[in-house]
ModelCIF file with pLDDT and N, C-alpha, C, O atoms, coordinates in Angstrom:
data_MODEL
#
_entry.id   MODEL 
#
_entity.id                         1 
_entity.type                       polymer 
_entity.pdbx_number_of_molecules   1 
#
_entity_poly.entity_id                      1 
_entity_poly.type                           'polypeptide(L)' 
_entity_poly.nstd_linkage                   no 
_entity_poly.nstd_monomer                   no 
_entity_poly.pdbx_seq_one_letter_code       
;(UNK)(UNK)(UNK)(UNK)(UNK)(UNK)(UNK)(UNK)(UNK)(UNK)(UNK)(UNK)(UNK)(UNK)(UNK)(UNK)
(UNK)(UNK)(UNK)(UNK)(UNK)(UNK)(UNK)(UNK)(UNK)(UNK)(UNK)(UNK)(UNK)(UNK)(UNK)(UNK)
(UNK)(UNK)(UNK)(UNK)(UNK)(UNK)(UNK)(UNK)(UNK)(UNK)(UNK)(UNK)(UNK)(UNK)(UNK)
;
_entity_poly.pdbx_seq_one_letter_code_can   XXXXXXXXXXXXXXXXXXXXXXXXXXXXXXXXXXXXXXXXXXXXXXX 
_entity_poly.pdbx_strand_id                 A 
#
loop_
_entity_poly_seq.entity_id 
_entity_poly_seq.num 
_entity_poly_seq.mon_id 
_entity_poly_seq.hetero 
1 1  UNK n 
1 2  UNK n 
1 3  UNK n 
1 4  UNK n 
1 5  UNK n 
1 6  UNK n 
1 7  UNK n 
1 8  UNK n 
1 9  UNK n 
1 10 UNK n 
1 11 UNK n 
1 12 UNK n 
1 13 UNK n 
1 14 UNK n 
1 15 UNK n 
1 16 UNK n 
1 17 UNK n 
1 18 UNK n 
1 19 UNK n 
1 20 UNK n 
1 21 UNK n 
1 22 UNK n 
1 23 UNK n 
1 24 UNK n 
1 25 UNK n 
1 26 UNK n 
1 27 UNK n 
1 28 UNK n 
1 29 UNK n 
1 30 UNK n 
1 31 UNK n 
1 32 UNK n 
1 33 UNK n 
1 34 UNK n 
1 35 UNK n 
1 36 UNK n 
1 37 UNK n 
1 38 UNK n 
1 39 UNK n 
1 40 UNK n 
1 41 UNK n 
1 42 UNK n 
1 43 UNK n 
1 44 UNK n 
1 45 UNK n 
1 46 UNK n 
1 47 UNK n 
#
_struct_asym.id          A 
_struct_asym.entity_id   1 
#
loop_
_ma_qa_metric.id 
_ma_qa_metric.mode 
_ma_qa_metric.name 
_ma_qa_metric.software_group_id 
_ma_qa_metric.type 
1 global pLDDT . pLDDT 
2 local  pLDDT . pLDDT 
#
_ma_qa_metric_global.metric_id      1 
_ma_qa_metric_global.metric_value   96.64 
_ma_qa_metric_global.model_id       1 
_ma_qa_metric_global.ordinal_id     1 
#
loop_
_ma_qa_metric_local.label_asym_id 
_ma_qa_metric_local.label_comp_id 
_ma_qa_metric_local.label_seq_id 
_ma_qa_metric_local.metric_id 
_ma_qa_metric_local.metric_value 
_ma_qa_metric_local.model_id 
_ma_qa_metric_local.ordinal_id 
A UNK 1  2 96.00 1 1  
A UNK 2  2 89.00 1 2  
A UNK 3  2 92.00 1 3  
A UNK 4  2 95.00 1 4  
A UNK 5  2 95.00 1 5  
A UNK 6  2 95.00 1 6  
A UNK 7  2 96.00 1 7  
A UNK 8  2 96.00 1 8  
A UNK 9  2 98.00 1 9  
A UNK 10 2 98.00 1 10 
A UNK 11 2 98.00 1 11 
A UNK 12 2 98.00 1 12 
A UNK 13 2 97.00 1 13 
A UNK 14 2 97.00 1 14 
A UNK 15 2 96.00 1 15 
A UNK 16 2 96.00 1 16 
A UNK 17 2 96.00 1 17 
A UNK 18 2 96.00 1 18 
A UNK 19 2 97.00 1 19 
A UNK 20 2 97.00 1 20 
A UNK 21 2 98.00 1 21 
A UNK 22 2 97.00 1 22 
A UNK 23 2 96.00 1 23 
A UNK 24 2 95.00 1 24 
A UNK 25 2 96.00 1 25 
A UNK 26 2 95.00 1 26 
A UNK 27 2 96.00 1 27 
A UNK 28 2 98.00 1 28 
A UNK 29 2 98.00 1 29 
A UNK 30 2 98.00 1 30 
A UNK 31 2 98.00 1 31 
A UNK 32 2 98.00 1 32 
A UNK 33 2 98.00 1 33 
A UNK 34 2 97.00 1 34 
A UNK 35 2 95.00 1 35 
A UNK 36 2 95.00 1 36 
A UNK 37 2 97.00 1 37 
A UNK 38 2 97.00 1 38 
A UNK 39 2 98.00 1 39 
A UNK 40 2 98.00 1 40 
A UNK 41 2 98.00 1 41 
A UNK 42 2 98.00 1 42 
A UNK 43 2 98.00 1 43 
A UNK 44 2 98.00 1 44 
A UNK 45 2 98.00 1 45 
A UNK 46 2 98.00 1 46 
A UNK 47 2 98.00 1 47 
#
loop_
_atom_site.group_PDB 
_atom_site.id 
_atom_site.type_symbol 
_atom_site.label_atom_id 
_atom_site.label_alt_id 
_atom_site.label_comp_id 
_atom_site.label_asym_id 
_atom_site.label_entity_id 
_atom_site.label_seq_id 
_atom_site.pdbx_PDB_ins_code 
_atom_site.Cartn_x 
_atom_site.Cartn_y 
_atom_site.Cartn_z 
_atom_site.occupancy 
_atom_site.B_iso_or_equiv 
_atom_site.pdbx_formal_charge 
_atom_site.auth_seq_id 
_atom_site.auth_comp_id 
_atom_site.auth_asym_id 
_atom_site.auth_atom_id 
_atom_site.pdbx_PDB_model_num 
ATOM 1   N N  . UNK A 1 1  ? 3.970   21.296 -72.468 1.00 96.00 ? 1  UNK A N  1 
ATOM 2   C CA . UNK A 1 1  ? 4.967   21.725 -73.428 1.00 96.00 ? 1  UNK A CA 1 
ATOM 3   C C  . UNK A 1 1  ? 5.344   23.172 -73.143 1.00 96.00 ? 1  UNK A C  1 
ATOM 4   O O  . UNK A 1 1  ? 4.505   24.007 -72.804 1.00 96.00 ? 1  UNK A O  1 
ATOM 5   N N  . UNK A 1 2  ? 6.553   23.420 -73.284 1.00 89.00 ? 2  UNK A N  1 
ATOM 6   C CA . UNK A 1 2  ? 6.991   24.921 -73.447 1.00 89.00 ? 2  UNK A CA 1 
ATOM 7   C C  . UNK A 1 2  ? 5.884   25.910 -73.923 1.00 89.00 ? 2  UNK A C  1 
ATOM 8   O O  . UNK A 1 2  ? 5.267   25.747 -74.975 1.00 89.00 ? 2  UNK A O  1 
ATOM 9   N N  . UNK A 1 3  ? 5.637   27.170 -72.882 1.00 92.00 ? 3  UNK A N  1 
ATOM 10  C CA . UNK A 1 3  ? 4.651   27.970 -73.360 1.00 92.00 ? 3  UNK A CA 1 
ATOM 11  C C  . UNK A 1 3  ? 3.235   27.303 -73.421 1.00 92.00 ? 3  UNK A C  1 
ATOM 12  O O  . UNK A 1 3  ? 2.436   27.881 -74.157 1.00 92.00 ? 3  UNK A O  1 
ATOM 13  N N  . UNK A 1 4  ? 2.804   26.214 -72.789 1.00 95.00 ? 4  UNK A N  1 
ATOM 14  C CA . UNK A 1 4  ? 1.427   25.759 -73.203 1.00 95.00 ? 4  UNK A CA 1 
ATOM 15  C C  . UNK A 1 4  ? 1.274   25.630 -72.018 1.00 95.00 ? 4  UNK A C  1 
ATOM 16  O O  . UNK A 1 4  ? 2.184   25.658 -71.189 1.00 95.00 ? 4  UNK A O  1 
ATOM 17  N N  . UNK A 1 5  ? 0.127   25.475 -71.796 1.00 95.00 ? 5  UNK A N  1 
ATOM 18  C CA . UNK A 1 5  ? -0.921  24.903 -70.212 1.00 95.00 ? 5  UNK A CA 1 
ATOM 19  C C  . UNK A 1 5  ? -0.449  23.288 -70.361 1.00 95.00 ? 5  UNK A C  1 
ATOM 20  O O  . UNK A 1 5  ? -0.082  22.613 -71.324 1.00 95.00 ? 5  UNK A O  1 
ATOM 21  N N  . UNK A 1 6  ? -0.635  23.016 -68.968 1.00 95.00 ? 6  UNK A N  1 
ATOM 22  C CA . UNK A 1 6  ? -0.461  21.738 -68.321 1.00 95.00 ? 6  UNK A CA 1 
ATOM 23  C C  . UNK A 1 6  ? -1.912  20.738 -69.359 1.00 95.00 ? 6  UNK A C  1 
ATOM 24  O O  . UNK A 1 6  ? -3.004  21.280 -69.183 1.00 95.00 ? 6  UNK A O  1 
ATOM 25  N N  . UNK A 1 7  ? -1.969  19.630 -70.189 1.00 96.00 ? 7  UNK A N  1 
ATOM 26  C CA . UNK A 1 7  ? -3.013  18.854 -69.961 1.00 96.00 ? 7  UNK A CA 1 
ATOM 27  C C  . UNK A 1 7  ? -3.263  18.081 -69.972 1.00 96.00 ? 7  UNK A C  1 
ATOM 28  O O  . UNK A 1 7  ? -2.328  17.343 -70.283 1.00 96.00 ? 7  UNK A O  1 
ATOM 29  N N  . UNK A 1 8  ? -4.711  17.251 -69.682 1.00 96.00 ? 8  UNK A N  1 
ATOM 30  C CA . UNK A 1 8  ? -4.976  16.165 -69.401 1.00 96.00 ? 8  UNK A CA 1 
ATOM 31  C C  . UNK A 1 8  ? -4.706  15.341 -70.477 1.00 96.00 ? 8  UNK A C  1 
ATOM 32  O O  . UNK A 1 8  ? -5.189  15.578 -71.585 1.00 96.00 ? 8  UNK A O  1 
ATOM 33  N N  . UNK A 1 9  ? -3.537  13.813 -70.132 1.00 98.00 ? 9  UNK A N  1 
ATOM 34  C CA . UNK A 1 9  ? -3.123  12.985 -70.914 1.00 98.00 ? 9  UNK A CA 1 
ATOM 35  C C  . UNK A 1 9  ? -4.113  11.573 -71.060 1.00 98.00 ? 9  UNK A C  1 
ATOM 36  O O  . UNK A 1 9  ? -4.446  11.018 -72.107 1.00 98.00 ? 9  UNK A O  1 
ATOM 37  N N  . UNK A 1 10 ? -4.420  11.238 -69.820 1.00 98.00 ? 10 UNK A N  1 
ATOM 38  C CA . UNK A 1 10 ? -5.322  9.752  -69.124 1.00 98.00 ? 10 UNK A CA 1 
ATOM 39  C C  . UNK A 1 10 ? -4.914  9.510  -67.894 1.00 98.00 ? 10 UNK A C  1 
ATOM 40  O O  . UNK A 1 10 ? -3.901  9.836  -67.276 1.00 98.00 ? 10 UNK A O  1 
ATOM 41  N N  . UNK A 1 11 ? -6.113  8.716  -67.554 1.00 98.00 ? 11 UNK A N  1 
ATOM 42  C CA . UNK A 1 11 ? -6.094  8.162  -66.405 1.00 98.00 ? 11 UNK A CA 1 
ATOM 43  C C  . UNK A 1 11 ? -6.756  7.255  -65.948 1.00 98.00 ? 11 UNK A C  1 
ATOM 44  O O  . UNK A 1 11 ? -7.717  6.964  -66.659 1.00 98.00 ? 11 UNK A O  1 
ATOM 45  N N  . UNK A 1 12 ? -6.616  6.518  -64.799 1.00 98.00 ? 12 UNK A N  1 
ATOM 46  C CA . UNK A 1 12 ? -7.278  4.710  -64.856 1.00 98.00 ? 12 UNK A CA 1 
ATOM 47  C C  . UNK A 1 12 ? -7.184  5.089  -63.216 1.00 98.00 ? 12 UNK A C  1 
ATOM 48  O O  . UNK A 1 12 ? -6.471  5.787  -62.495 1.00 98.00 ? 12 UNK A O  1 
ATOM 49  N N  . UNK A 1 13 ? -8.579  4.019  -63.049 1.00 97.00 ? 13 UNK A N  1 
ATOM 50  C CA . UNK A 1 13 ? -9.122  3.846  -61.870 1.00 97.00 ? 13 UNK A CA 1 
ATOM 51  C C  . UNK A 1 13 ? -8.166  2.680  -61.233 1.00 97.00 ? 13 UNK A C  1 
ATOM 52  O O  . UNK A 1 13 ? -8.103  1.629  -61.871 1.00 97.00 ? 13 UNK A O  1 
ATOM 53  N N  . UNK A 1 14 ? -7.566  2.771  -60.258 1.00 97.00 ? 14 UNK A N  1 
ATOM 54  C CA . UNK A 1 14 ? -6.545  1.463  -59.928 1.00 97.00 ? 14 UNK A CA 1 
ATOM 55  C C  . UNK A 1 14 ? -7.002  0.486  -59.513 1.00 97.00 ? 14 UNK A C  1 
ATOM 56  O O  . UNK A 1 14 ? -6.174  -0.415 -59.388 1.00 97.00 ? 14 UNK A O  1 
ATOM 57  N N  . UNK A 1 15 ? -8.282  0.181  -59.148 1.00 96.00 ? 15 UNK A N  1 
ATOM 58  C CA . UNK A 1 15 ? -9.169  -0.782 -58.534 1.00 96.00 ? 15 UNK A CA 1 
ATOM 59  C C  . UNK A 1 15 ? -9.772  -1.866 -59.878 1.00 96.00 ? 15 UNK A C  1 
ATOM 60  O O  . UNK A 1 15 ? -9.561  -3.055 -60.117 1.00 96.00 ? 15 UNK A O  1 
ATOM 61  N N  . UNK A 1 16 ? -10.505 -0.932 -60.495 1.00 96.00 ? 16 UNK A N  1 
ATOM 62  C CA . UNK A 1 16 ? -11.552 -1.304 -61.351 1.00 96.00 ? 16 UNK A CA 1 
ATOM 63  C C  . UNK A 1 16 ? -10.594 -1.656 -62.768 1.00 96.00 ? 16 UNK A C  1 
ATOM 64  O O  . UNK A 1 16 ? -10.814 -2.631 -63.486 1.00 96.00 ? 16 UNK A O  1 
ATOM 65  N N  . UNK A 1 17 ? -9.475  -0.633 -63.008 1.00 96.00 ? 17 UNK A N  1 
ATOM 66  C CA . UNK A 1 17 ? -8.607  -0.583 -64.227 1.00 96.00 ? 17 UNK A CA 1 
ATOM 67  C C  . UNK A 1 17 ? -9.650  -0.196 -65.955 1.00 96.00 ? 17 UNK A C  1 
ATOM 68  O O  . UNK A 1 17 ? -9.685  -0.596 -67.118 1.00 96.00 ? 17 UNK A O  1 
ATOM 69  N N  . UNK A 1 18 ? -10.409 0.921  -64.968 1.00 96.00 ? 18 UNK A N  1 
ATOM 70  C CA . UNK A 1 18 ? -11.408 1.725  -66.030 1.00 96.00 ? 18 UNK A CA 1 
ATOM 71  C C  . UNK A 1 18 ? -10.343 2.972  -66.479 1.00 96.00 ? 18 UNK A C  1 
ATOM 72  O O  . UNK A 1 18 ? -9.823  3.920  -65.890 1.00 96.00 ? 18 UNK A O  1 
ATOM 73  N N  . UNK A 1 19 ? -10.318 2.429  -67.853 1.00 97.00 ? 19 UNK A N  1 
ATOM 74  C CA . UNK A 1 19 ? -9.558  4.039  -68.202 1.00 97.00 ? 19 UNK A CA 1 
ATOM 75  C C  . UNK A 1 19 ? -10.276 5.122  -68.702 1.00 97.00 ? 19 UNK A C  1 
ATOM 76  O O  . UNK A 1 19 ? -11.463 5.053  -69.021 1.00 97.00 ? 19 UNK A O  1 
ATOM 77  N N  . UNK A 1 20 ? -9.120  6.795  -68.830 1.00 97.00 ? 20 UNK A N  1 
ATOM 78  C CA . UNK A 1 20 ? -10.280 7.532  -69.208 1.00 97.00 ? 20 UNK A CA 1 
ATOM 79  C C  . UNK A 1 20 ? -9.457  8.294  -70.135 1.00 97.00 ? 20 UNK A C  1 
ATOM 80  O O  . UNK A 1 20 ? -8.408  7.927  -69.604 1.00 97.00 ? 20 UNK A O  1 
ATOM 81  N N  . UNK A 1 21 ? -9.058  9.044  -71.072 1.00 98.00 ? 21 UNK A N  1 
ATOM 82  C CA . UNK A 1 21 ? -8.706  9.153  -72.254 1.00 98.00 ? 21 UNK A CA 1 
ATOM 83  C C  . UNK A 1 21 ? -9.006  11.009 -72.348 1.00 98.00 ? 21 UNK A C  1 
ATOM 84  O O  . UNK A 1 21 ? -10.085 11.404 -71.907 1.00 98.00 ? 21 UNK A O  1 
ATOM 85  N N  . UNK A 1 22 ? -8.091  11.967 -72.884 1.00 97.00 ? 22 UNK A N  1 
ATOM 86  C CA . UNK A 1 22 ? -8.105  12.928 -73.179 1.00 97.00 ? 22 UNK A CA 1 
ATOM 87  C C  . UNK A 1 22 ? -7.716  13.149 -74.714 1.00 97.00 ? 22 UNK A C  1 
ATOM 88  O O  . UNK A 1 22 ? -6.756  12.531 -75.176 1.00 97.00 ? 22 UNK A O  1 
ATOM 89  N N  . UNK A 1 23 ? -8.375  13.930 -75.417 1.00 96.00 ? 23 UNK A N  1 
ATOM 90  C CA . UNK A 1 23 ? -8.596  14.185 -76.435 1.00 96.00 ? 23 UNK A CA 1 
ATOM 91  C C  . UNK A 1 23 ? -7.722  13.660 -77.481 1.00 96.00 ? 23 UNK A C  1 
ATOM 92  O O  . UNK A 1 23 ? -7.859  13.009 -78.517 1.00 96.00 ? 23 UNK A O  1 
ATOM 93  N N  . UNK A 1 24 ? -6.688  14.238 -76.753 1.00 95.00 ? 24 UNK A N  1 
ATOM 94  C CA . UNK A 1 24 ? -5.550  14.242 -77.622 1.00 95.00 ? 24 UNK A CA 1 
ATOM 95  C C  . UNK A 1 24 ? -4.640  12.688 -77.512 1.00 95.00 ? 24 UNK A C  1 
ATOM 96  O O  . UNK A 1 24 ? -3.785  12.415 -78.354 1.00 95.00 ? 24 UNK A O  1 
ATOM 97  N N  . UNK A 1 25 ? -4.890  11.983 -76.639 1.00 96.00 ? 25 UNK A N  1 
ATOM 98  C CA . UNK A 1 25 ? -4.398  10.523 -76.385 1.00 96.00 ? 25 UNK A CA 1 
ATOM 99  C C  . UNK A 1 25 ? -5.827  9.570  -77.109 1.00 96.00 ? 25 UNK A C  1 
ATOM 100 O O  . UNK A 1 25 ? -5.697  8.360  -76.921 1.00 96.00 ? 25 UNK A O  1 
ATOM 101 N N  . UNK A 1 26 ? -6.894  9.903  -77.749 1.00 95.00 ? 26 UNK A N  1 
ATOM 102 C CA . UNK A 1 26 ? -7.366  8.870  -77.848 1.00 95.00 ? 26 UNK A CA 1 
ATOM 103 C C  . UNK A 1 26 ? -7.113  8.191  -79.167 1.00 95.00 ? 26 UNK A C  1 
ATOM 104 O O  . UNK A 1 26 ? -6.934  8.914  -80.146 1.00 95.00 ? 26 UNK A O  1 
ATOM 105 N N  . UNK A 1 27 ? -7.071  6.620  -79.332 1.00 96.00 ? 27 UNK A N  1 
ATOM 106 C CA . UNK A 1 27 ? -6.974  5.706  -80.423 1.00 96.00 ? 27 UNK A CA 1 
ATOM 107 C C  . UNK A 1 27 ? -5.359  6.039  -80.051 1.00 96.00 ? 27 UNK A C  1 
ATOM 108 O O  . UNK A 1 27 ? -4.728  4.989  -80.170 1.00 96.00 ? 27 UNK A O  1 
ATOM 109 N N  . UNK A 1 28 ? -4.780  6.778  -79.778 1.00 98.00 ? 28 UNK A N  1 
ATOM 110 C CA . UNK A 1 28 ? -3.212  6.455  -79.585 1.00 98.00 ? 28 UNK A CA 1 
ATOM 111 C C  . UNK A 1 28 ? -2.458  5.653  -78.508 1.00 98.00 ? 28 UNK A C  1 
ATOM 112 O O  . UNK A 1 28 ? -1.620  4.770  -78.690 1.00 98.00 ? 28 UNK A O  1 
ATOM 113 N N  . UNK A 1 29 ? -3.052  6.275  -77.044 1.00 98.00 ? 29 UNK A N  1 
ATOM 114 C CA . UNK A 1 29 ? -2.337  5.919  -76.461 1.00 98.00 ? 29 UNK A CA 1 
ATOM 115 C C  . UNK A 1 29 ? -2.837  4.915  -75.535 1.00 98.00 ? 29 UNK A C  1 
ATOM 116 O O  . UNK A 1 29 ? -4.058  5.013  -75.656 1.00 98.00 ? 29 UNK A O  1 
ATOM 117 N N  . UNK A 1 30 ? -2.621  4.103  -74.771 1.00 98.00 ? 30 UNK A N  1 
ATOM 118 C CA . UNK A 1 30 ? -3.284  3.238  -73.886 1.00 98.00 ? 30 UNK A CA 1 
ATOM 119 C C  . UNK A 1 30 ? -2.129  3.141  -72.588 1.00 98.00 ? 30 UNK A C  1 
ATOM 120 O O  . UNK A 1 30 ? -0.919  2.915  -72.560 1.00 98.00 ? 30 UNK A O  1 
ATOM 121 N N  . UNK A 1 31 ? -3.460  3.520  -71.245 1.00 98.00 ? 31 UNK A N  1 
ATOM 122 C CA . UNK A 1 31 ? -3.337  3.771  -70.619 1.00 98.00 ? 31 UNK A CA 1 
ATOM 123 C C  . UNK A 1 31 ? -3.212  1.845  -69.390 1.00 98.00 ? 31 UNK A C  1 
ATOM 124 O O  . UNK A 1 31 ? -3.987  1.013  -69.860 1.00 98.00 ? 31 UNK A O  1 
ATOM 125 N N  . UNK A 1 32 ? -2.701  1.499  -68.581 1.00 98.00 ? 32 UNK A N  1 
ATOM 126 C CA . UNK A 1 32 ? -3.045  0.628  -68.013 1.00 98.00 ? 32 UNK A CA 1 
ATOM 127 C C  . UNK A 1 32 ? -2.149  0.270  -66.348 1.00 98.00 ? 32 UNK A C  1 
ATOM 128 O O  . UNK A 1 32 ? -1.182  0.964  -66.036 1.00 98.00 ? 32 UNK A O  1 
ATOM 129 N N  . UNK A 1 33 ? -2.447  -0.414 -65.798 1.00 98.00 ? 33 UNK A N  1 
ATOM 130 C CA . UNK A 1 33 ? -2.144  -0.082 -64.513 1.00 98.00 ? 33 UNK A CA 1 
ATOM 131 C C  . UNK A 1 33 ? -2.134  -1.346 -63.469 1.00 98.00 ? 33 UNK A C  1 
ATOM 132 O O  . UNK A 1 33 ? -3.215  -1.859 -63.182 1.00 98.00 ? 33 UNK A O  1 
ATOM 133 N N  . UNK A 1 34 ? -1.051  -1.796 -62.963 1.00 97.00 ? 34 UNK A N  1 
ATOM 134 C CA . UNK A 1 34 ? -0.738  -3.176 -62.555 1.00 97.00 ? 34 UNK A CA 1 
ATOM 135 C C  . UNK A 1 34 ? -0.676  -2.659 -60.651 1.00 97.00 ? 34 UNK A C  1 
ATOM 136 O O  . UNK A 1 34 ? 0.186   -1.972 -60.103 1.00 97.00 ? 34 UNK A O  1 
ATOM 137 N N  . UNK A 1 35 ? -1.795  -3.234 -60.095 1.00 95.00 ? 35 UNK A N  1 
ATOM 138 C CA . UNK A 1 35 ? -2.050  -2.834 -58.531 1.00 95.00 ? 35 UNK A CA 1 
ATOM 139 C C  . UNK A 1 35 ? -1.273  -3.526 -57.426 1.00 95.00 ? 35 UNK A C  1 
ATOM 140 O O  . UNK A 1 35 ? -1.171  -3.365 -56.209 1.00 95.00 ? 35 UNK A O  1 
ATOM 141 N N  . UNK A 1 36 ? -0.835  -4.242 -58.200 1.00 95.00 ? 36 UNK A N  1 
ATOM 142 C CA . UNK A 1 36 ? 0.019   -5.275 -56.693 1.00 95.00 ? 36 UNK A CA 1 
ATOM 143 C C  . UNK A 1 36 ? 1.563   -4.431 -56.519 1.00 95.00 ? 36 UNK A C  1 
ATOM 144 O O  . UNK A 1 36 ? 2.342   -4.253 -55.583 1.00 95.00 ? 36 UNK A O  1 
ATOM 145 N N  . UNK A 1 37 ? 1.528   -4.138 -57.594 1.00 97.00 ? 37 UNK A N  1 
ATOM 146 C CA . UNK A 1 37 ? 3.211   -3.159 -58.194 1.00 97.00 ? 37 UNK A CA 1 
ATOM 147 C C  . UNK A 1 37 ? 3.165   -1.765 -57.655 1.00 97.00 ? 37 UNK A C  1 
ATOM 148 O O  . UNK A 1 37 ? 4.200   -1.200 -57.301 1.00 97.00 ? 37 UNK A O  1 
ATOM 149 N N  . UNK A 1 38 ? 1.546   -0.984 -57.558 1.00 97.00 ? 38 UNK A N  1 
ATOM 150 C CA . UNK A 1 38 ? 1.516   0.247  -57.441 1.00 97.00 ? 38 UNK A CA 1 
ATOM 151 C C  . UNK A 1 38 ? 2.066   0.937  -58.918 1.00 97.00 ? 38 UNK A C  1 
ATOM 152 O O  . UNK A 1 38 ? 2.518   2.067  -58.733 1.00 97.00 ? 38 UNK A O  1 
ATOM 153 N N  . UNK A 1 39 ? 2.109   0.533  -60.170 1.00 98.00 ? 39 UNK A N  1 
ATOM 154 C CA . UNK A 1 39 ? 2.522   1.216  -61.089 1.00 98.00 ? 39 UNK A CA 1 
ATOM 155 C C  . UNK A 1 39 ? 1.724   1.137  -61.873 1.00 98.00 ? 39 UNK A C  1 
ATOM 156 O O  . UNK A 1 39 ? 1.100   0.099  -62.089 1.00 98.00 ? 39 UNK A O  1 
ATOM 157 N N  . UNK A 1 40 ? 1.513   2.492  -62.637 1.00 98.00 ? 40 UNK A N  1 
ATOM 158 C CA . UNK A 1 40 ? 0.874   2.903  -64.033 1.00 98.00 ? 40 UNK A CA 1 
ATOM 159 C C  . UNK A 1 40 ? 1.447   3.136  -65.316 1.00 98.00 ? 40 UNK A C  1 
ATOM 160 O O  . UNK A 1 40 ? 2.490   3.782  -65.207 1.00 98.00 ? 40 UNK A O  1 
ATOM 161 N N  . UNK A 1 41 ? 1.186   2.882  -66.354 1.00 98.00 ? 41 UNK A N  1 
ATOM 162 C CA . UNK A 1 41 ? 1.993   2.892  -67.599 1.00 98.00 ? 41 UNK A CA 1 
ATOM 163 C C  . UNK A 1 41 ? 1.349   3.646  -68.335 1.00 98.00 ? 41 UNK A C  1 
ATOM 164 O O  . UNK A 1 41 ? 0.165   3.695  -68.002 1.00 98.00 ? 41 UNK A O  1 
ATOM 165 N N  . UNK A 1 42 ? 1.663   4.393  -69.381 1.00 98.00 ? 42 UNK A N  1 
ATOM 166 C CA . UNK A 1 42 ? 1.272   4.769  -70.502 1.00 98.00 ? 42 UNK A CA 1 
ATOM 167 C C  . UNK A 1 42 ? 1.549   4.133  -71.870 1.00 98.00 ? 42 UNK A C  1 
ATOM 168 O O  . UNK A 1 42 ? 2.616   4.710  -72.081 1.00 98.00 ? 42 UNK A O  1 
ATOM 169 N N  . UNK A 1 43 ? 1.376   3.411  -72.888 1.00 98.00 ? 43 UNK A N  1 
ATOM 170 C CA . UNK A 1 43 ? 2.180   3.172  -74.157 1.00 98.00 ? 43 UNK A CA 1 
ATOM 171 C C  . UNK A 1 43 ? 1.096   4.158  -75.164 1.00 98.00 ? 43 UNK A C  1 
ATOM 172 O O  . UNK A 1 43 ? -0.120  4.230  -75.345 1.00 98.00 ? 43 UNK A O  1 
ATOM 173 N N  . UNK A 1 44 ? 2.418   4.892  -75.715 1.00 98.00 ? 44 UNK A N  1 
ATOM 174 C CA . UNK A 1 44 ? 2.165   6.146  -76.549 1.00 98.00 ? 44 UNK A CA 1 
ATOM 175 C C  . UNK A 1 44 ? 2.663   5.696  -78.050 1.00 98.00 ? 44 UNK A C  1 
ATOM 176 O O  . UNK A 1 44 ? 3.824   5.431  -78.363 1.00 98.00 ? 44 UNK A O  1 
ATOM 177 N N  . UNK A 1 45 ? 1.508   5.673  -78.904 1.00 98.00 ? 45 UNK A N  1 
ATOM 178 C CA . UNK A 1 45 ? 2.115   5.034  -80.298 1.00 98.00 ? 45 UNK A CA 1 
ATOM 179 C C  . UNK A 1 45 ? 1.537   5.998  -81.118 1.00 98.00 ? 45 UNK A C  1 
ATOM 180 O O  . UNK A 1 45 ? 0.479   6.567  -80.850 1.00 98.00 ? 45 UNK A O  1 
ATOM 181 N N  . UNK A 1 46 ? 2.523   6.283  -82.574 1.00 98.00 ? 46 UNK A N  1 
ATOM 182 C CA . UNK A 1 46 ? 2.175   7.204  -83.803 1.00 98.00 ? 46 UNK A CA 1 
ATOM 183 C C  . UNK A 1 46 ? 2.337   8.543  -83.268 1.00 98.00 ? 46 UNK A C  1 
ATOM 184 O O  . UNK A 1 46 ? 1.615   9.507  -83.520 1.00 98.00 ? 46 UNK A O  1 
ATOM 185 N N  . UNK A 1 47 ? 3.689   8.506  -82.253 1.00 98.00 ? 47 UNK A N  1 
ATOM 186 C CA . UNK A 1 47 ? 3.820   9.777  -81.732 1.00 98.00 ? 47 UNK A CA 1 
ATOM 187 C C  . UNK A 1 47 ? 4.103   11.237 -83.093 1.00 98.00 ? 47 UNK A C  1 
ATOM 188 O O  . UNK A 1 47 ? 4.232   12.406 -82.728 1.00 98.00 ? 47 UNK A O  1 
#
């Protein structure tokens, strides 16, 4: 955000599809990740 440090949102292992959750994304957001596609998603809810 404007004026703030860069931070950690989540992130998922692309193999295993272990996610990992930063403070501020947890119980909100879910992280998940489709390997044949090469793409990762975020869905961000109760923004």
């Amino acid at each position: 955000a404007p004026g703030k440090e860069r931070e950690f949102v989540a992130a998922i292992n692309m193999a295993a599809g272990t996610p990992y959750y930063g403070d501020s994304a947890k119980g909100r957001f879910t992280i998940s990740r489709d390997l044949v596609k090469n793409m990762v998603f975020v869905e961000m809810n109760s923004l």
